[in-house]
PDB file of N, CA and C in Angstrom:
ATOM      1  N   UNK A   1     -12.799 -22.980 -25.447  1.00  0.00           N
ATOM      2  CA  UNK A   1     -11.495 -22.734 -26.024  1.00  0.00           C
ATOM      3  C   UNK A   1     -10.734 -21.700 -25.194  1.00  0.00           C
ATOM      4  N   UNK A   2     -11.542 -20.635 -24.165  1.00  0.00           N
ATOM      5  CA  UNK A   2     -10.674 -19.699 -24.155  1.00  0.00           C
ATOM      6  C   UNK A   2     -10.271 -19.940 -22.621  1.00  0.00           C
ATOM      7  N   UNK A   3     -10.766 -21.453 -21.993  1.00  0.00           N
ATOM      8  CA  UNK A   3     -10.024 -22.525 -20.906  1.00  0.00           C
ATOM      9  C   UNK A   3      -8.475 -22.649 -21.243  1.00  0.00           C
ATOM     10  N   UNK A   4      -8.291 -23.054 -22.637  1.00  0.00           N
ATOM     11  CA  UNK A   4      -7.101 -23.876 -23.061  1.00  0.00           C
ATOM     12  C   UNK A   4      -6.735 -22.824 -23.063  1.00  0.00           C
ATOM     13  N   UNK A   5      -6.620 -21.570 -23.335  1.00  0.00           N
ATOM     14  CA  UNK A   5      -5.438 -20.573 -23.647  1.00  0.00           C
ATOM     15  C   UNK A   5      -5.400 -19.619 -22.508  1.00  0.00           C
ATOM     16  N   UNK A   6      -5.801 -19.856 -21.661  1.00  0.00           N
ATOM     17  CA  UNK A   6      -5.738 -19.343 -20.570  1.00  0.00           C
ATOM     18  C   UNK A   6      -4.859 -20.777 -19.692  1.00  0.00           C
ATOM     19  N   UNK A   7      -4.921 -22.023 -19.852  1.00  0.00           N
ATOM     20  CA  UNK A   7      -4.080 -23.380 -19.445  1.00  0.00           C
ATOM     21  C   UNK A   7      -2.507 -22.681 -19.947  1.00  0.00           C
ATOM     22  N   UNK A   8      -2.947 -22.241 -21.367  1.00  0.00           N
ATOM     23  CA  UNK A   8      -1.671 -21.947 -21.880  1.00  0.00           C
ATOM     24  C   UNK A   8      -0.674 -20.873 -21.128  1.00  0.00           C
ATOM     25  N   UNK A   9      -1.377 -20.038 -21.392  1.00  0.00           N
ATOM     26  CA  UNK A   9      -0.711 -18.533 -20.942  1.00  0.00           C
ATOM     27  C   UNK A   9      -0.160 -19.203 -19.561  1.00  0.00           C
ATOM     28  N   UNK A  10      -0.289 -19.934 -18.865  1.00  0.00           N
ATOM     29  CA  UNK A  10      -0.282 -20.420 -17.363  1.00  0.00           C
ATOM     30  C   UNK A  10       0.702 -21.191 -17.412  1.00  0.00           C
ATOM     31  N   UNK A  11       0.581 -21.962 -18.240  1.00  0.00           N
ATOM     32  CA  UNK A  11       1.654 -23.551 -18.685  1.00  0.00           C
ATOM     33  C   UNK A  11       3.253 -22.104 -18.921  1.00  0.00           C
ATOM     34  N   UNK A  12       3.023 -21.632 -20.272  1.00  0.00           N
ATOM     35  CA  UNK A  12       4.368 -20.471 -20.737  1.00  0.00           C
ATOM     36  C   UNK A  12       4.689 -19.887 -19.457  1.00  0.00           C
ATOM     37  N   UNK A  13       3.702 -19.247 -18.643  1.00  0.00           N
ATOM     38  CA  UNK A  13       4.287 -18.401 -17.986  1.00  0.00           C
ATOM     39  C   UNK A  13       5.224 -18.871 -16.492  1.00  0.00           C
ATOM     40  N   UNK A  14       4.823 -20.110 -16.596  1.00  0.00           N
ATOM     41  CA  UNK A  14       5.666 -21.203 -15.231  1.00  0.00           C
ATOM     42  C   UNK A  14       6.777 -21.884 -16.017  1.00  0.00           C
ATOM     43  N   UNK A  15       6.927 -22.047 -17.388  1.00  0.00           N
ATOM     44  CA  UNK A  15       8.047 -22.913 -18.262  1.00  0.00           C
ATOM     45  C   UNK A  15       9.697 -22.432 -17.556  1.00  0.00           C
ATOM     46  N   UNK A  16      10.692 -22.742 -17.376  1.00  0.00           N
ATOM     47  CA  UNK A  16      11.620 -22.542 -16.918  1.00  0.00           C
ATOM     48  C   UNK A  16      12.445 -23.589 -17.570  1.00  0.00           C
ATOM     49  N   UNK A  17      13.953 -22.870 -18.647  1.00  0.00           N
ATOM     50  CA  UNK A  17      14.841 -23.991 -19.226  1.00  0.00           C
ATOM     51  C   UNK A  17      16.081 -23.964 -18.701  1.00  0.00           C
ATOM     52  N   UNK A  18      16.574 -24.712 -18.850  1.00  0.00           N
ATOM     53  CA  UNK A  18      17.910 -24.894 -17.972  1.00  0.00           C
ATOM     54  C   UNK A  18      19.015 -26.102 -18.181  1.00  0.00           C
ATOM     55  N   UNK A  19      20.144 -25.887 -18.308  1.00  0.00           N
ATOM     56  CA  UNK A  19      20.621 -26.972 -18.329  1.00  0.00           C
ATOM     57  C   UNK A  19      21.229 -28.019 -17.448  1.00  0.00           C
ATOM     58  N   UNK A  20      21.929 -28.889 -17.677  1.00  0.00           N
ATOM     59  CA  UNK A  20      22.260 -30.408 -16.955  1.00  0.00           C
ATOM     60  C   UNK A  20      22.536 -30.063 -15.419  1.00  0.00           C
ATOM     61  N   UNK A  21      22.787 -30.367 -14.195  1.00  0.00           N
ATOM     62  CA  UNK A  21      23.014 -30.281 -13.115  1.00  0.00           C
ATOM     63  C   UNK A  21      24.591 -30.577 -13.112  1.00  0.00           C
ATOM     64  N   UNK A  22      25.012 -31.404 -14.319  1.00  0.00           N
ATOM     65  CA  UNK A  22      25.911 -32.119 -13.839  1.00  0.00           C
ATOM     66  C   UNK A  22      26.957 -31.127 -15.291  1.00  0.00           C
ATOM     67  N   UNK A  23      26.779 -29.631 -15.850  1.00  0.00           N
ATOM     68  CA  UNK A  23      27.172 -29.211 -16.869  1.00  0.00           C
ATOM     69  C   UNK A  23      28.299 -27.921 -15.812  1.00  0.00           C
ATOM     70  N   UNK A  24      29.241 -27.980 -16.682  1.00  0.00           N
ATOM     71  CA  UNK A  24      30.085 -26.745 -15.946  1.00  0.00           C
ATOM     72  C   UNK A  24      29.657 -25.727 -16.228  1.00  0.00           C
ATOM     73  N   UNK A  25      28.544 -25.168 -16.888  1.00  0.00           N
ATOM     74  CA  UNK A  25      27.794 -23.755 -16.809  1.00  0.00           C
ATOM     75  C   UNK A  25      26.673 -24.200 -16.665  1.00  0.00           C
ATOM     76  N   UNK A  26      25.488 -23.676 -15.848  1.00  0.00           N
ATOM     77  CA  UNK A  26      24.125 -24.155 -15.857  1.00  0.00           C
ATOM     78  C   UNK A  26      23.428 -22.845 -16.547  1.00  0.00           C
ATOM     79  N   UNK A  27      22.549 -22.485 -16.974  1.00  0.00           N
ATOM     80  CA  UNK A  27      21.931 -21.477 -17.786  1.00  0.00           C
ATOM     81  C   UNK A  27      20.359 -22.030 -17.262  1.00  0.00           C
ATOM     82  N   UNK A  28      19.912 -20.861 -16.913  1.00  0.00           N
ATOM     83  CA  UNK A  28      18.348 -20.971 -16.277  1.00  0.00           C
ATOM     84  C   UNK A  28      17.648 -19.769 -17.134  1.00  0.00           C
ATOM     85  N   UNK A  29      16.762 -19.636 -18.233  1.00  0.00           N
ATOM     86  CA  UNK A  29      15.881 -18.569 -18.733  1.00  0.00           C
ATOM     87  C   UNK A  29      14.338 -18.781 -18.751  1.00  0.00           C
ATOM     88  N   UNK A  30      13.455 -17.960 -18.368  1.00  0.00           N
ATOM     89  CA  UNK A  30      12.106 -18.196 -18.105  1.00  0.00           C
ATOM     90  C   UNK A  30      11.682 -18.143 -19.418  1.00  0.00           C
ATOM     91  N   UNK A  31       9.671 -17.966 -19.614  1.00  0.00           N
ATOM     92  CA  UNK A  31       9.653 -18.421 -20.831  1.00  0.00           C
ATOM     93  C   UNK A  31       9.686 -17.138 -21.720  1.00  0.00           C
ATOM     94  N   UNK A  32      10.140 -16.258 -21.466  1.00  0.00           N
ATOM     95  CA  UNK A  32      10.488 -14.755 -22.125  1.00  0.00           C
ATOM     96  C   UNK A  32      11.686 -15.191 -22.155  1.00  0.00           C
ATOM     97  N   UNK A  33      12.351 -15.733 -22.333  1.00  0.00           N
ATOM     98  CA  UNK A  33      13.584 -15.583 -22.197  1.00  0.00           C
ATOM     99  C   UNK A  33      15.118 -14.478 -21.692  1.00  0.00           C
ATOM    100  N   UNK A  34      14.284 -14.429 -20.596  1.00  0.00           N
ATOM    101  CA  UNK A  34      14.950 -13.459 -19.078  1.00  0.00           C
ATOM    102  C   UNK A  34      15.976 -14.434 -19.096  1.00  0.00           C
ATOM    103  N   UNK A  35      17.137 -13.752 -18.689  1.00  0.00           N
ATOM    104  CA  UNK A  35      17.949 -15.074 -17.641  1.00  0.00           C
ATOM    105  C   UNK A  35      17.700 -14.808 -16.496  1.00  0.00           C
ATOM    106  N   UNK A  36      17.462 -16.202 -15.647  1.00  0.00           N
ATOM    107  CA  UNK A  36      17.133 -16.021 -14.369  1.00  0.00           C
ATOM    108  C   UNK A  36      18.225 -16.595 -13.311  1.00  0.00           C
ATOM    109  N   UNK A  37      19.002 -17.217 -14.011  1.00  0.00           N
ATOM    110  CA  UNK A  37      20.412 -18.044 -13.070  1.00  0.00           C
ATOM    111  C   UNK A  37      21.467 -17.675 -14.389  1.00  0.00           C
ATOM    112  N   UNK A  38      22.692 -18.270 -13.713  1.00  0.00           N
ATOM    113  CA  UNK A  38      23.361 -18.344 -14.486  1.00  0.00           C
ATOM    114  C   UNK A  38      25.005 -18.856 -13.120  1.00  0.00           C
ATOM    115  N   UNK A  39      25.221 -20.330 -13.207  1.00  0.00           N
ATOM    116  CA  UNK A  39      26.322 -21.028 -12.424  1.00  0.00           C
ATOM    117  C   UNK A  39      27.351 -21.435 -13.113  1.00  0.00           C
ATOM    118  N   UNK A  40      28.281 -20.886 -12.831  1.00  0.00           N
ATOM    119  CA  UNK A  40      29.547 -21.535 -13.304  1.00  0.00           C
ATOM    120  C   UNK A  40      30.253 -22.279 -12.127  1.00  0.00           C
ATOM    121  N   UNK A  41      30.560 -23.841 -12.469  1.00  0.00           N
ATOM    122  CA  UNK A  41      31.341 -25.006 -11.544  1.00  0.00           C
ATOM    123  C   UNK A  41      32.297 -24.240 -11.006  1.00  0.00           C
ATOM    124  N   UNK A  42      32.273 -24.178  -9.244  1.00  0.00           N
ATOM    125  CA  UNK A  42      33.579 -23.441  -8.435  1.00  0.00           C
ATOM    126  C   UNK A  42      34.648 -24.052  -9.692  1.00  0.00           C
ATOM    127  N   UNK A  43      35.635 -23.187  -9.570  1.00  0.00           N
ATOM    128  CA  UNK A  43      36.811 -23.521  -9.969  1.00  0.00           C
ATOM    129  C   UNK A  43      37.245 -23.913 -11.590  1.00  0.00           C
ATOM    130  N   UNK A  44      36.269 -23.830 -12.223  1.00  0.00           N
ATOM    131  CA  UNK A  44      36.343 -23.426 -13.900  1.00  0.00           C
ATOM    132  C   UNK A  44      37.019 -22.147 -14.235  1.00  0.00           C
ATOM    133  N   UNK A  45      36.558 -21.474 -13.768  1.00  0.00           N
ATOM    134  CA  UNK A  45      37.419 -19.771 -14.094  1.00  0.00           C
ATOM    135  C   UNK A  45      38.865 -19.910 -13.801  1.00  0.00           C
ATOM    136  N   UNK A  46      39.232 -21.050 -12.907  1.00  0.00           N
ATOM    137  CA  UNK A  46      40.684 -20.814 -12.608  1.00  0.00           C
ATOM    138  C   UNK A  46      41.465 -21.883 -14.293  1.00  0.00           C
ATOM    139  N   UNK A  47      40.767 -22.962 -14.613  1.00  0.00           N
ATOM    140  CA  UNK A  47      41.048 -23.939 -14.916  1.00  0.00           C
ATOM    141  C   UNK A  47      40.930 -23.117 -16.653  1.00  0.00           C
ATOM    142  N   UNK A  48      40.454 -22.301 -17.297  1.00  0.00           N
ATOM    143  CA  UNK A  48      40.222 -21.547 -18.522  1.00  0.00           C
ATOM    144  C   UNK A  48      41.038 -20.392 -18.581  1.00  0.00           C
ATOM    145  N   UNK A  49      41.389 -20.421 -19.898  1.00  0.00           N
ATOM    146  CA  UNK A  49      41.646 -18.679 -20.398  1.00  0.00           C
ATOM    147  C   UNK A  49      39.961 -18.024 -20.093  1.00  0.00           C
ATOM    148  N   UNK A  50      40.418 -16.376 -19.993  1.00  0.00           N
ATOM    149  CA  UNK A  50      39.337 -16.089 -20.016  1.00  0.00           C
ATOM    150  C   UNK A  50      38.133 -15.951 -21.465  1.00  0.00           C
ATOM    151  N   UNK A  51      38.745 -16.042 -22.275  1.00  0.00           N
ATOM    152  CA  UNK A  51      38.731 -16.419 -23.906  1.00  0.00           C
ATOM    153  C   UNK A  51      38.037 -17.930 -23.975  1.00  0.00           C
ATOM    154  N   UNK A  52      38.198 -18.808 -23.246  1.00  0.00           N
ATOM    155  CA  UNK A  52      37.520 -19.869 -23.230  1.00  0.00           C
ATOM    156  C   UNK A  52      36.344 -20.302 -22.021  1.00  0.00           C
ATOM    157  N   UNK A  53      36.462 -19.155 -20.904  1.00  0.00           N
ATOM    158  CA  UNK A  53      35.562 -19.448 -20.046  1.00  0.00           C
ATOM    159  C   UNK A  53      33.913 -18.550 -20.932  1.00  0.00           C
ATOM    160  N   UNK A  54      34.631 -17.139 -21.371  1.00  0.00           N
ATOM    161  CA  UNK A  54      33.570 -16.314 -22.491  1.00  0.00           C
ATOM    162  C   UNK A  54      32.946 -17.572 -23.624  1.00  0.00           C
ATOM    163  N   UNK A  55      33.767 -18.465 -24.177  1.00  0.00           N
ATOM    164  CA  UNK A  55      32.973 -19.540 -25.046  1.00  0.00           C
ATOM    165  C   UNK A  55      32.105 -20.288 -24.508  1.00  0.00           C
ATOM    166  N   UNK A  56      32.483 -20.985 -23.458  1.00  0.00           N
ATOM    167  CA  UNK A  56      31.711 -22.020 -22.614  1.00  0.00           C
ATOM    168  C   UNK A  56      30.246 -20.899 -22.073  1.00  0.00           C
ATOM    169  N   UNK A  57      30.516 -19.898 -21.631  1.00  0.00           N
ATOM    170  CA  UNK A  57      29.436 -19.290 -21.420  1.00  0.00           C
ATOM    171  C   UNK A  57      28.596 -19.107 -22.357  1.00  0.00           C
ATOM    172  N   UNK A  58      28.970 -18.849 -23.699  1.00  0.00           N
ATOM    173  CA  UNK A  58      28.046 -18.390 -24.346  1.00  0.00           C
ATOM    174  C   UNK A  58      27.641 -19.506 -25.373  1.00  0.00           C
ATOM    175  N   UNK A  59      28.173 -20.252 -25.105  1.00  0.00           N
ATOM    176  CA  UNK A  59      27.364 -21.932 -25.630  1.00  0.00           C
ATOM    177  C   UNK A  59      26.429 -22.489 -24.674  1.00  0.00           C
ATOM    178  N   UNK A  60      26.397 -22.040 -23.402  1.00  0.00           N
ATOM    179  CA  UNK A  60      25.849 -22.714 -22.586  1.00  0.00           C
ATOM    180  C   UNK A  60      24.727 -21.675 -22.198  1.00  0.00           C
ATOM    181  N   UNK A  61      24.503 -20.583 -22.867  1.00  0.00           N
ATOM    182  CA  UNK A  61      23.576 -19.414 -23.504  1.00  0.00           C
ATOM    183  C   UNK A  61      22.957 -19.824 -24.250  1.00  0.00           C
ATOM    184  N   UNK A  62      23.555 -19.852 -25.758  1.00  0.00           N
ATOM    185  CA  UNK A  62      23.006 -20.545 -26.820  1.00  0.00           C
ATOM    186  C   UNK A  62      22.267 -22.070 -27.057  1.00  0.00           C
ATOM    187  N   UNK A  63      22.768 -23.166 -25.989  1.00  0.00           N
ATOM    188  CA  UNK A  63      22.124 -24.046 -25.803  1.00  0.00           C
ATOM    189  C   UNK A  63      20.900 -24.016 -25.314  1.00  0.00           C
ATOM    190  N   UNK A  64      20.893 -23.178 -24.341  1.00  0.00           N
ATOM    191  CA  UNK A  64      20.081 -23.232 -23.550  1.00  0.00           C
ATOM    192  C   UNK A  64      18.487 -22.072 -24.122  1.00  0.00           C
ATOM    193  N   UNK A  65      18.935 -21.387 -25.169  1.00  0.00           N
ATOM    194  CA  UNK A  65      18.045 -20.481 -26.003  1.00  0.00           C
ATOM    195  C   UNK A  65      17.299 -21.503 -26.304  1.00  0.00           C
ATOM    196  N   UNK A  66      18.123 -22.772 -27.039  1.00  0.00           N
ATOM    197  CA  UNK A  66      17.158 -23.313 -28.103  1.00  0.00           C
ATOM    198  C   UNK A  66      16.313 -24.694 -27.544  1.00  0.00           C
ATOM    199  N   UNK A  67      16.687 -24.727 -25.987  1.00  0.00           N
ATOM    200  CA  UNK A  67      16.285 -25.707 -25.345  1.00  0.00           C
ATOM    201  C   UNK A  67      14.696 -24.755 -25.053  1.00  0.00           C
ATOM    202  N   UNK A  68      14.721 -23.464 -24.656  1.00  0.00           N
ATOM    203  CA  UNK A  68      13.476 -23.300 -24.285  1.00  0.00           C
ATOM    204  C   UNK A  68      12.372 -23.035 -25.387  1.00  0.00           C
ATOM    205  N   UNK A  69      13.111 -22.449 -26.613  1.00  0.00           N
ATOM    206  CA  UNK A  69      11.998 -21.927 -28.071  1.00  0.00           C
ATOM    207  C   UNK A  69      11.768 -23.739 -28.201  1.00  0.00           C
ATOM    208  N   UNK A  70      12.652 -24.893 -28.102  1.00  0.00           N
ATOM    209  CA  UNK A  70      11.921 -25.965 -27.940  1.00  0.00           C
ATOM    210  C   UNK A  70      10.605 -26.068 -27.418  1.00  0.00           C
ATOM    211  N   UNK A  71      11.028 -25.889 -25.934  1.00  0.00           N
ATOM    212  CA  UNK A  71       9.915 -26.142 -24.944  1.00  0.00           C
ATOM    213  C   UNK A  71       8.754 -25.293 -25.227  1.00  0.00           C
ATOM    214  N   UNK A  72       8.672 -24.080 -25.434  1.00  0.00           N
ATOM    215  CA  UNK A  72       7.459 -23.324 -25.650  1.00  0.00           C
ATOM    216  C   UNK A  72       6.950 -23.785 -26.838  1.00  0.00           C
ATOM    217  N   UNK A  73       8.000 -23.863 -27.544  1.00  0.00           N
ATOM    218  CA  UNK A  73       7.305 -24.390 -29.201  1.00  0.00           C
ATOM    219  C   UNK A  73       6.268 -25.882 -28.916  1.00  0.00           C
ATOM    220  N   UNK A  74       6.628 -26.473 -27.709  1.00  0.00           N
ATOM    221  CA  UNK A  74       5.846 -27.901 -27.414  1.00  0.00           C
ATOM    222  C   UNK A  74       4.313 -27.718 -26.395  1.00  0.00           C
ATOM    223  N   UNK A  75       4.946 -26.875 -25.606  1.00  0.00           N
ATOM    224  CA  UNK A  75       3.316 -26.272 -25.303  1.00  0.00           C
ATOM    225  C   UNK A  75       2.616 -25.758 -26.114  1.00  0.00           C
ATOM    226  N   UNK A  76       3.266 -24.729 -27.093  1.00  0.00           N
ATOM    227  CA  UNK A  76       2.195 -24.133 -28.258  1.00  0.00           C
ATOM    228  C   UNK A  76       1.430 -25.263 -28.838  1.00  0.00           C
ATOM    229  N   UNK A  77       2.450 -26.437 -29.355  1.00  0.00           N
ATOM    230  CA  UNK A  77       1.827 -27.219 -30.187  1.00  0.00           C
ATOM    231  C   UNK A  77       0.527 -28.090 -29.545  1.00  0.00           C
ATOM    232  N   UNK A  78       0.595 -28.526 -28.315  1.00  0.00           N
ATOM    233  CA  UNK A  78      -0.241 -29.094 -27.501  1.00  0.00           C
ATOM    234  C   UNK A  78      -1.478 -28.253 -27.094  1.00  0.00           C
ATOM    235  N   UNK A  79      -1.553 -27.227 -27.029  1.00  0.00           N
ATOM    236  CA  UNK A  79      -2.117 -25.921 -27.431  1.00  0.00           C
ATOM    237  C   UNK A  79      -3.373 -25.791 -28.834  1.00  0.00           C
ATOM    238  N   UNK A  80      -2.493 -25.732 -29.788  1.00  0.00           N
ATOM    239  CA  UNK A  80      -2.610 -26.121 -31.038  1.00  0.00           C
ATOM    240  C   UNK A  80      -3.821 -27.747 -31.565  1.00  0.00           C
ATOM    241  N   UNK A  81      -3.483 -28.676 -30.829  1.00  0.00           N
ATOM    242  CA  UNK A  81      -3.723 -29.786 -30.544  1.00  0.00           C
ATOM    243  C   UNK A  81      -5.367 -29.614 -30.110  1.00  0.00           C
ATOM    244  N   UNK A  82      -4.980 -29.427 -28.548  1.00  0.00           N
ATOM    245  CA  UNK A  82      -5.956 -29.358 -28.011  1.00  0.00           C
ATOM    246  C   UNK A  82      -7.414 -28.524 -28.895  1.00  0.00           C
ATOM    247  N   UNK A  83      -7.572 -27.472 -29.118  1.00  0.00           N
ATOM    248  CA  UNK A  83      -8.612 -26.878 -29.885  1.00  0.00           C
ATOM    249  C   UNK A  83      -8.421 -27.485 -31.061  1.00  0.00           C
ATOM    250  N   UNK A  84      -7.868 -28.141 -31.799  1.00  0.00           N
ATOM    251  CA  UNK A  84      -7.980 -28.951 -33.134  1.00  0.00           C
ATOM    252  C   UNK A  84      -9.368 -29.467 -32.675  1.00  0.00           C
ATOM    253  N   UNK A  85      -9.202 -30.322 -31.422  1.00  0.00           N
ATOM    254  CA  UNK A  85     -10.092 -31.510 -31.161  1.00  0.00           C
ATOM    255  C   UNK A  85     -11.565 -30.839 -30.603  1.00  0.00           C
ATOM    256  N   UNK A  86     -11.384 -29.396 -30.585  1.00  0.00           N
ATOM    257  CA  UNK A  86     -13.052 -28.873 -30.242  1.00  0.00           C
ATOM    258  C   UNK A  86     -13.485 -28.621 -31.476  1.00  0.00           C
ATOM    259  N   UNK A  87     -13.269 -28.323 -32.562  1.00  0.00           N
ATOM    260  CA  UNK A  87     -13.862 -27.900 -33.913  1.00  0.00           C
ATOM    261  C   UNK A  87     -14.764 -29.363 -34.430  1.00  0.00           C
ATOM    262  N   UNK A  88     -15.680 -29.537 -34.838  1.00  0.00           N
ATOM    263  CA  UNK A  88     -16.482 -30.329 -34.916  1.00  0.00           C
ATOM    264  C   UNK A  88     -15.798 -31.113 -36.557  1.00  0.00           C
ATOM    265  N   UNK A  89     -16.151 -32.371 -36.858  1.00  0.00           N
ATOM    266  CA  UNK A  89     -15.667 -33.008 -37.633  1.00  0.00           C
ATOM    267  C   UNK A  89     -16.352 -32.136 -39.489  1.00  0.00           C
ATOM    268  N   UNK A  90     -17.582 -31.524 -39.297  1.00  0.00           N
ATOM    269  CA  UNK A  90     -17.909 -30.885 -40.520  1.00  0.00           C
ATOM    270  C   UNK A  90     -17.355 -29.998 -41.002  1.00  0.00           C
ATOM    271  N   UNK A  91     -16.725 -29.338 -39.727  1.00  0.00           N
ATOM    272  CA  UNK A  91     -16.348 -28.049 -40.109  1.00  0.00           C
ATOM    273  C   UNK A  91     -15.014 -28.100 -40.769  1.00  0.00           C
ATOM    274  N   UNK A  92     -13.874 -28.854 -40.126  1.00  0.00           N
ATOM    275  CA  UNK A  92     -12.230 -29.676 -40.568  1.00  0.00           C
ATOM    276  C   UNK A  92     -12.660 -30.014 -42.127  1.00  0.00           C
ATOM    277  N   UNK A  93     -14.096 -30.520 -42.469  1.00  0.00           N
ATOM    278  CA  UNK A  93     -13.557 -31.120 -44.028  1.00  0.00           C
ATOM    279  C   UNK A  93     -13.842 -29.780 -44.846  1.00  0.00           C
ATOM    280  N   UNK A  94     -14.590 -28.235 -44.198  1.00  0.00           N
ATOM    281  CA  UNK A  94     -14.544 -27.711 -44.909  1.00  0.00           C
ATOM    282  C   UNK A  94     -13.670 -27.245 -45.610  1.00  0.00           C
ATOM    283  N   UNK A  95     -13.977 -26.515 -47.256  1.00  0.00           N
ATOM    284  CA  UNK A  95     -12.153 -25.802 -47.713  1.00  0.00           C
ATOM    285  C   UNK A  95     -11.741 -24.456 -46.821  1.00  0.00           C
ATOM    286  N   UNK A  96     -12.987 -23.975 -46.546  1.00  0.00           N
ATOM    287  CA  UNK A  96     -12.081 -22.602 -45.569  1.00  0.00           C
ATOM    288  C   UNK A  96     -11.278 -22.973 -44.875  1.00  0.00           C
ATOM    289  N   UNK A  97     -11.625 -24.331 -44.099  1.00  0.00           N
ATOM    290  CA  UNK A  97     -10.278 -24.559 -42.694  1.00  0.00           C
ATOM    291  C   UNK A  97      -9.345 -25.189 -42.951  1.00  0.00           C
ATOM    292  N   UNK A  98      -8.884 -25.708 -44.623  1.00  0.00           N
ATOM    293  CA  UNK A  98      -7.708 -26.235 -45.004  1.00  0.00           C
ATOM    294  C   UNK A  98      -7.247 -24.788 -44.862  1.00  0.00           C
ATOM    295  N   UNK A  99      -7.882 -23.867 -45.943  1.00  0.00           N
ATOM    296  CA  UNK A  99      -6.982 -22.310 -46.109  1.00  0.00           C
ATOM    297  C   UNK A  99      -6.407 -22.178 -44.707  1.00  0.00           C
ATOM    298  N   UNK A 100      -7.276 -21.612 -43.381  1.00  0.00           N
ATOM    299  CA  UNK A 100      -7.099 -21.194 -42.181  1.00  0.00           C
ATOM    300  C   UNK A 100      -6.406 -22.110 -41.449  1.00  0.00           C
ATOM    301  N   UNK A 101      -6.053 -23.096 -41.563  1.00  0.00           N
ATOM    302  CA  UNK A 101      -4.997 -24.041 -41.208  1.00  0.00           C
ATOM    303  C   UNK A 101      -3.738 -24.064 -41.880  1.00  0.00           C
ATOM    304  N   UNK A 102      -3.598 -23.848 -43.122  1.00  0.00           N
ATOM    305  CA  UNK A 102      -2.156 -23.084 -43.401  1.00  0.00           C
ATOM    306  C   UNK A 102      -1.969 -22.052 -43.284  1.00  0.00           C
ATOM    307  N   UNK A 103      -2.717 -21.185 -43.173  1.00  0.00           N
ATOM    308  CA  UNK A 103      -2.662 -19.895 -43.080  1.00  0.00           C
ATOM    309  C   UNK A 103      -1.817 -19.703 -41.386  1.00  0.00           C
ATOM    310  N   UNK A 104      -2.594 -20.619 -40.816  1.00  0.00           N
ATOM    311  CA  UNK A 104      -2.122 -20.387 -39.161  1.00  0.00           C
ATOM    312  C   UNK A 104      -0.419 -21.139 -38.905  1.00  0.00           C
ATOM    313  N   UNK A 105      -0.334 -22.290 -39.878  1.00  0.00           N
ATOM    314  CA  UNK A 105       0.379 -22.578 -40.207  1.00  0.00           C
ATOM    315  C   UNK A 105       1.678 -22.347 -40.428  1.00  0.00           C
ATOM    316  N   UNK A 106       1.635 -20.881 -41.657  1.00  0.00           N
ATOM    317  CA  UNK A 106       2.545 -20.140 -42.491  1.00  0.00           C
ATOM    318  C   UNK A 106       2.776 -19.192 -41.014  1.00  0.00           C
ATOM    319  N   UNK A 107       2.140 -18.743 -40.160  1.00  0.00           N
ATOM    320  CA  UNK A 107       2.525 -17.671 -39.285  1.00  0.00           C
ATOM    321  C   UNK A 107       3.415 -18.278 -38.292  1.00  0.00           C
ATOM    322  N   UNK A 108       3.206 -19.681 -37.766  1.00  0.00           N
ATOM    323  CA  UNK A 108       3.848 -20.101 -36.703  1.00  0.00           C
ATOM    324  C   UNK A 108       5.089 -20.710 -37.350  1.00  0.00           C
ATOM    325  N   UNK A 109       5.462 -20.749 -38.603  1.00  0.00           N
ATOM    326  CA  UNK A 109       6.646 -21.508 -39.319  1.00  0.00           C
ATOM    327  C   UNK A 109       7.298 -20.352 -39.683  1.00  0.00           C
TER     328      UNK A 109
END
């Protein structure tokens, strides 16, 4: 088990989100959510108030937040997954590991 979370820590710590190539703000944040880029299309700043270039930025912030708590949230779960499938089939029907399965449950929700 302590393969997979060490896969993990490895998988999170290379994750990188970002948006479209083809978006007039691109937003790049690692899996801490650093920003690590941040492009605005030549010639948008001329084409906006600055009141609307500040919106587009910070949607293209906010998009891009929830694109990566996505992505990490999908490695966790695969994560999650993976050691499901090392616990042996006796142990899953016990009642402790219904408890300890919501329990782990209630923390990650």
């Amino acid at each position: 088990m302590l393969g997979l979370i060490y896969d993990w820590i490895e998988e999170a710590e290379e994750f990188l989100s970002s948006g479209d190539d083809d978006d007039d703000v691109i937003v790049v944040h690692d899996s801490r959510g650093r920003l690590i880029d941040l492009d605005v299309r030549e010639g948008l700043q001329r084409e906006l108030t600055v009141d609307e270039l500040n919106d587009q930025i910070n949607a293209a912030l906010g998009d891009n937040a929830e694109r990566a708590r996505r992505g990490i949230d999908a490695i966790s779960e695969r994560l999650f997954q993976r050691c499901a499938e090392l616990i042996p089939e006796e142990l899953r029907k016990h009642p402790v590991a219904d408890q300890l399965s919501a329990a782990m449950h209630g923390q990650r929700g």
